[in-house]
Protein backbone atom coordinates (compact mmCIF):
# COMPACT_ATOMS: atom_id res chain seq x y z
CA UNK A 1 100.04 98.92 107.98
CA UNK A 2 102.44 98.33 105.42
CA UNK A 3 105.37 96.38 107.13
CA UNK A 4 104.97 93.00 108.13
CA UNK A 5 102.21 92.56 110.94
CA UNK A 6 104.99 89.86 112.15
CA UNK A 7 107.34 92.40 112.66
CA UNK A 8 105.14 94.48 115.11
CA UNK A 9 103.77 91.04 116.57
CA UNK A 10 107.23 89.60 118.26
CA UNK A 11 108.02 92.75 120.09
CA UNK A 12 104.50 92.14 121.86
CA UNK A 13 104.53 90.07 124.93
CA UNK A 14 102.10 87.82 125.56
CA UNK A 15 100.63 89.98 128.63
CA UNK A 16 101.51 93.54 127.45
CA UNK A 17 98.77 95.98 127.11
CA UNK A 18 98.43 97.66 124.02
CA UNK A 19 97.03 100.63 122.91
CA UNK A 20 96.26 101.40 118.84
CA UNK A 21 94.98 104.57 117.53
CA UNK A 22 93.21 105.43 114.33
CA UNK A 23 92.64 101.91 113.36
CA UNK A 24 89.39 101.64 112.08
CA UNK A 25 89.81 101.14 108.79
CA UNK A 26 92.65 98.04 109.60
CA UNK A 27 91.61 96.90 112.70
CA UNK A 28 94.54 95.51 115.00
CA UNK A 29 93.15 92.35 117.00
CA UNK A 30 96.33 91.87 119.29
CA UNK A 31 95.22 96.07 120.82
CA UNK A 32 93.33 96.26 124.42
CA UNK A 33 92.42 99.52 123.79
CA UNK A 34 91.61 101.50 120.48
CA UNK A 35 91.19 105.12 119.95
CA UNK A 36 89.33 106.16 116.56
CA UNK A 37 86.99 109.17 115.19
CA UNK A 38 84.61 106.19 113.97
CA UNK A 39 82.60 104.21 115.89
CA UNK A 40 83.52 100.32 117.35
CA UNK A 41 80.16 99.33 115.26
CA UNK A 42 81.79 100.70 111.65
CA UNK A 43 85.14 98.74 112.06
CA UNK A 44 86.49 97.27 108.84
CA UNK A 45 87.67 93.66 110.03
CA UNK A 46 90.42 92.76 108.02
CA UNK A 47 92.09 89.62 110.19
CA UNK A 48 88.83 87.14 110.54
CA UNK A 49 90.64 84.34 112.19
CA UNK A 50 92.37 86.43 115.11
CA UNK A 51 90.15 86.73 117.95
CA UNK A 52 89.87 90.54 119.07
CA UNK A 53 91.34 91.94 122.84
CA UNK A 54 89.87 95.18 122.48
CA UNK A 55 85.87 94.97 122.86
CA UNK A 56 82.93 97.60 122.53
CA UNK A 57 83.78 98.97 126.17
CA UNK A 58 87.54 99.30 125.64
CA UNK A 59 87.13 100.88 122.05
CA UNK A 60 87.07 104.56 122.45
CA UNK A 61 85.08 106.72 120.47
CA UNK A 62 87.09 110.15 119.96
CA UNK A 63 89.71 112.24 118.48
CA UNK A 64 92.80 111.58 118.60
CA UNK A 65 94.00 115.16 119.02
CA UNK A 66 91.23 115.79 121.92
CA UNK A 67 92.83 116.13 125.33
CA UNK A 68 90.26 114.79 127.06
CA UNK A 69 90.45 111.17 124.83
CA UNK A 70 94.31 110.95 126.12
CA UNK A 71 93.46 112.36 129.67
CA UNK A 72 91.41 108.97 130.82
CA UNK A 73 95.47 107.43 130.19
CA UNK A 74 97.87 106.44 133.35
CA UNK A 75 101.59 107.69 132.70
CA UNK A 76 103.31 104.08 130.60
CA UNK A 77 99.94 102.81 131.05
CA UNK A 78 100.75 100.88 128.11
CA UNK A 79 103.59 98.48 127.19
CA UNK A 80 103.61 98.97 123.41
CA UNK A 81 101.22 101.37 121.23
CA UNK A 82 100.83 101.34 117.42
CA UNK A 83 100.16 104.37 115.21
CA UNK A 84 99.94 103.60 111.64
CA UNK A 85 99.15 105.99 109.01
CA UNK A 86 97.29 108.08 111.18
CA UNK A 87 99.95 111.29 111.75
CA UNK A 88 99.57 112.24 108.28
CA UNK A 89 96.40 112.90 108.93
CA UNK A 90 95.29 114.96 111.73
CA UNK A 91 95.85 118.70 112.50
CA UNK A 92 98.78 117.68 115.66
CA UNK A 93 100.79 115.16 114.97
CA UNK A 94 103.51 117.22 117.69
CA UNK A 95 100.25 116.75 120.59
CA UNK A 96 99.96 112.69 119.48
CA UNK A 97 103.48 112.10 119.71
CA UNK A 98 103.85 113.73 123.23
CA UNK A 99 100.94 111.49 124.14
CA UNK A 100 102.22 108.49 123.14
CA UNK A 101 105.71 109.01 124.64
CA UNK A 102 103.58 109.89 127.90
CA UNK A 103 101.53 106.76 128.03
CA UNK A 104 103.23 103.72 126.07
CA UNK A 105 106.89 102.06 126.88
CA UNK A 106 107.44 101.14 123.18
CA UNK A 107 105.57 101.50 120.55
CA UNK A 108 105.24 101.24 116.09
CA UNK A 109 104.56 104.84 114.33
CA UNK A 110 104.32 104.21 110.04
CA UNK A 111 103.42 106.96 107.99
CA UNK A 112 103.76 106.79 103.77
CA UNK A 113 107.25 108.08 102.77
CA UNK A 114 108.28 111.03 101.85
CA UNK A 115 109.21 109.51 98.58
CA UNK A 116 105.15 107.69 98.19
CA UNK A 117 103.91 110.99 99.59
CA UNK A 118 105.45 113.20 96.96
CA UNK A 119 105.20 111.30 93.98
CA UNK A 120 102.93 110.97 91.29
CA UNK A 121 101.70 107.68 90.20
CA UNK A 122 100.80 108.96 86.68
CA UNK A 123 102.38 111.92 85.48
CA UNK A 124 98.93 113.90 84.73
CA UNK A 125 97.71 112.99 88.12
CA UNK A 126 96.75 116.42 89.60
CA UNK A 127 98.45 115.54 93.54
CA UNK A 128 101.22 114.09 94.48
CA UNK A 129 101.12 110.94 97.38
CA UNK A 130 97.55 111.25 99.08
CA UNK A 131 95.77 114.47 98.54
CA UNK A 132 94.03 114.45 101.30
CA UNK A 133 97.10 114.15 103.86
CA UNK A 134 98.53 117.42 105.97
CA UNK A 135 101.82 116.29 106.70
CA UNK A 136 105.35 114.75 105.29
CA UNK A 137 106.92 112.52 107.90
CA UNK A 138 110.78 112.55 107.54
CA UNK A 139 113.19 110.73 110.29
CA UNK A 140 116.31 113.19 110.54
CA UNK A 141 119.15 112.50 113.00
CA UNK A 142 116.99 109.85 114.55
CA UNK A 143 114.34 112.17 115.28
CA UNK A 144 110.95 112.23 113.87
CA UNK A 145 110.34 115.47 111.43
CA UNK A 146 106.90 116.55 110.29
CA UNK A 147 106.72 119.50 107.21
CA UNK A 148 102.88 120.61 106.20
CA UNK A 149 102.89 118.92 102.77
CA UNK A 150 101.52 122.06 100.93
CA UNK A 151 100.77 123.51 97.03
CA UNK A 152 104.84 123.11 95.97
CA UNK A 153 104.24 119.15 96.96
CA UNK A 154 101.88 118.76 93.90
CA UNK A 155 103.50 121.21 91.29
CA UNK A 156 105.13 118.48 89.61
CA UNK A 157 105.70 115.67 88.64
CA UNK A 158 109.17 115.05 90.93
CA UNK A 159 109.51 111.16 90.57
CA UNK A 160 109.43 111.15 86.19
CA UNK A 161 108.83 108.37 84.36
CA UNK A 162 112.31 106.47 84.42
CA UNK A 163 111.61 105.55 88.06
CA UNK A 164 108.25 105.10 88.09
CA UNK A 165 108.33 101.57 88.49
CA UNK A 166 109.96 101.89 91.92
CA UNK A 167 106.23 102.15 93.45
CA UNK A 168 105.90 98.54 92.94
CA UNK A 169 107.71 97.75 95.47
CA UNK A 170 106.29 98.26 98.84
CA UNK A 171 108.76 99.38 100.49
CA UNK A 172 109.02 102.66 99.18
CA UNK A 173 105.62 103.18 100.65
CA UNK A 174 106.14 103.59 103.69
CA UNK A 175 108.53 105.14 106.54
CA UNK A 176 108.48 102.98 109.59
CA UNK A 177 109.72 103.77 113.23
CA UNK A 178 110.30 101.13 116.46
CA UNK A 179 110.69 102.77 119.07
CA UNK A 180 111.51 102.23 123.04
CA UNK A 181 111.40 104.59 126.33
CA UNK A 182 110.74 107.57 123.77
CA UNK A 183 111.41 109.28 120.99
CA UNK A 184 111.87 112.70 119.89
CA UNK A 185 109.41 114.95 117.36
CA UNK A 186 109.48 118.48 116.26
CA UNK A 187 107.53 120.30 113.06
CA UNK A 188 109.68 121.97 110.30
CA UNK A 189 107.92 125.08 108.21
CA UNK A 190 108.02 125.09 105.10
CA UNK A 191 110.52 127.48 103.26
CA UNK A 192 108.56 128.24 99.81
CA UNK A 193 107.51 126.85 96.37
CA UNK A 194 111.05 127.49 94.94
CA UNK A 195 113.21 125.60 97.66
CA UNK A 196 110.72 123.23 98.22
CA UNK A 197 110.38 122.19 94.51
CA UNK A 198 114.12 122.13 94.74
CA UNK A 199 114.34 119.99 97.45
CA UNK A 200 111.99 117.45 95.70
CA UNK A 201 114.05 117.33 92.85
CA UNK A 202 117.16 116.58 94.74
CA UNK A 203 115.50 114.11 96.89
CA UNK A 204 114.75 112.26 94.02
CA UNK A 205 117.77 112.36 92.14
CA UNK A 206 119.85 111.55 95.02
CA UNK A 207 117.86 108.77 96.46
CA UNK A 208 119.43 105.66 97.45
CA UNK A 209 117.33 103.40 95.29
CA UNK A 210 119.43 100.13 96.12
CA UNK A 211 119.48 100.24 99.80
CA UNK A 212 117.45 102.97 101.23
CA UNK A 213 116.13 103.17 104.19
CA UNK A 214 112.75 102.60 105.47
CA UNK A 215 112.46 101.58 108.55
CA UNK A 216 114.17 102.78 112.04
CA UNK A 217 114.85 101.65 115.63
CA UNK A 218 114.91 105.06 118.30
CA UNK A 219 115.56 103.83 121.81
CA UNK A 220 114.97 106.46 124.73
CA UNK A 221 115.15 109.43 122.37
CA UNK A 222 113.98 111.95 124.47
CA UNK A 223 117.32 111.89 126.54
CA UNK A 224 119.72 114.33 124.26
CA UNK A 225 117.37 115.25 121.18
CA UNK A 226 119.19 117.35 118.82
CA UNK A 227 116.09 119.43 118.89
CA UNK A 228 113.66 120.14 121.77
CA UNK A 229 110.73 118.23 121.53
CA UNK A 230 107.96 119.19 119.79
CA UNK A 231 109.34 122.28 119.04
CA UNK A 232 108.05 124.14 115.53
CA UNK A 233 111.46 125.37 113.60
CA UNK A 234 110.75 128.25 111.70
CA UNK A 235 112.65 128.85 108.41
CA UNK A 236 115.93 130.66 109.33
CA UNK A 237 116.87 128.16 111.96
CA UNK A 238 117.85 125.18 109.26
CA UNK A 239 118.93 124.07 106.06
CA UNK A 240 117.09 122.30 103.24
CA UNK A 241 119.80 119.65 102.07
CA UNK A 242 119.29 121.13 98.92
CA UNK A 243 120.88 124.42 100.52
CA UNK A 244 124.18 122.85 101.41
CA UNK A 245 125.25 121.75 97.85
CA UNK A 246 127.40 123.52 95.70
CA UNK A 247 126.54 127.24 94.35
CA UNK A 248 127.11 125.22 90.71
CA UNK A 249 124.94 122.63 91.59
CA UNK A 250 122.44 124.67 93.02
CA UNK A 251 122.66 127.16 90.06
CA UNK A 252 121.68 123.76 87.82
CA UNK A 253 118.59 122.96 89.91
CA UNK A 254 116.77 126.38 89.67
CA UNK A 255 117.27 126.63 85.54
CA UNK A 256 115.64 123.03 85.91
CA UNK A 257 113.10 123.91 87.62
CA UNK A 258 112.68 127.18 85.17
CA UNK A 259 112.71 124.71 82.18
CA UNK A 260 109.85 122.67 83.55
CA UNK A 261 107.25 125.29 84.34
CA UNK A 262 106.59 128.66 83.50
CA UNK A 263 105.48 129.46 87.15
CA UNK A 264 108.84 130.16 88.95
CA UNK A 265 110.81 133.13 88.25
């Protein structure tokens, strides 16, 4: 977890029952229950001095995208749940996210940014971000977006060397999300290596490097979602934001592209 552990610790009431999933390698003392792929035994304890709520009997030993793991859950069974840096991960983030609007009141979701995730720390690193994540976590209109990171993700290097140094600062790690009552979730696919690559480029060019955003508050998001919950929008049905710029400025973004590889026609 890359926010401030205070942060996530005042919106916990002293009684609440909380629920943390895919923790094992940054255990969370203040969580009842855990849910993790590793065993209770195998923990990494980070936090020494904080006595631990969740015991042997109360960790469970599954996966987090297993049915059966969520099915043992009451409906708001649980007052707050945290899910950090776990979404990225696994092959449903769409099923977690229904689960945890099903059986927590509130909760903390963090996943690395789209701007960590597509960068490249040094500019002959073969991957962008993590190469072992599946998934780019965006929040759009207040609602949580997931695109499978894919090959055009690691084609170049999108972040260049005058703002390199901006990954010194943590915040540009991470994307953070508070939410309370619910909140909404749906998976974009991917529209290609040229648009994609496009994208990138824009993203970084257009970045708000003074005052961006990086973490967000959804309350009861499941009321009027702009999009259906966990739906999957396939590519006709939306618009890159590189798509909506001028034809000029679009024009200047594909011979850019051209000029740094020889891959794209």
């Amino acid at each position: 977890m890359q926010i401030d552990r205070n942060e996530v610790l005042k919106r916990i009431k002293p009684n609440d029952k909380v629920l943390d999933i895919g923790s094992w390698e940054e255990v969370f003392p203040r969580a009842n229950v855990i849910i993790d792929l590793n065993p209770y035994e195998t923990r990494k304890i980070k936090y020494r001095d904080e006595p631990e709520n969740f015991t042997k009997d109360t960790w469970i030993y599954g996966d987090v995208c297993d049915t059966i793991v969520w099915s043992i859950f009451k409906d708001k069974e649980f007052d707050f749940a945290i899910c950090s840096h776990i979404l990225e991960d696994v092959r449903d983030p769409l099923f977690i996210c229904s689960q945890l609007n099903r059986v927590a009141k509130a909760g903390y979701i963090e996943c690395p940014s789209r701007f960590r995730e597509c960068a490249k720390v040094n500019k002959k690193d073969p991957h962008t971000g993590y190469d072992h994540h599946r998934w780019i976590m965006d929040v759009i209109d207040g609602e949580l977006s997931f695109t499978p990171k894919l090959y055009w993700a690691h084609f170049i290097d999108y972040l260049g060397d005058s703002r390199r140094d901006y990954l010194k600062a943590y915040q540009f790690h991470f994307t953070g999300v508070f939410w309370k009552g619910s909140f909404s979730y749906h998976e974009r696919t991917a529209k290609g290596m040229l648009l994609e690559s496009m994208n990138l480029m824009y993203f970084y060019d257009t970045y708000n490097y003074i005052n961006g955003k990086f973490v967000y508050e959804i309350e009861n998001g499941l009321k009027s979602p702009k999009i259906p919950a966990g739906t999957v929008i396939w590519v006709d049905k939306f618009c890159l934001p590189i798509e909506n710029v001028k034809p000029d400025i679009l024009e200047k973004y594909k011979k850019k592209l051209k000029v740094l590889t020889a891959y794209v026609n």
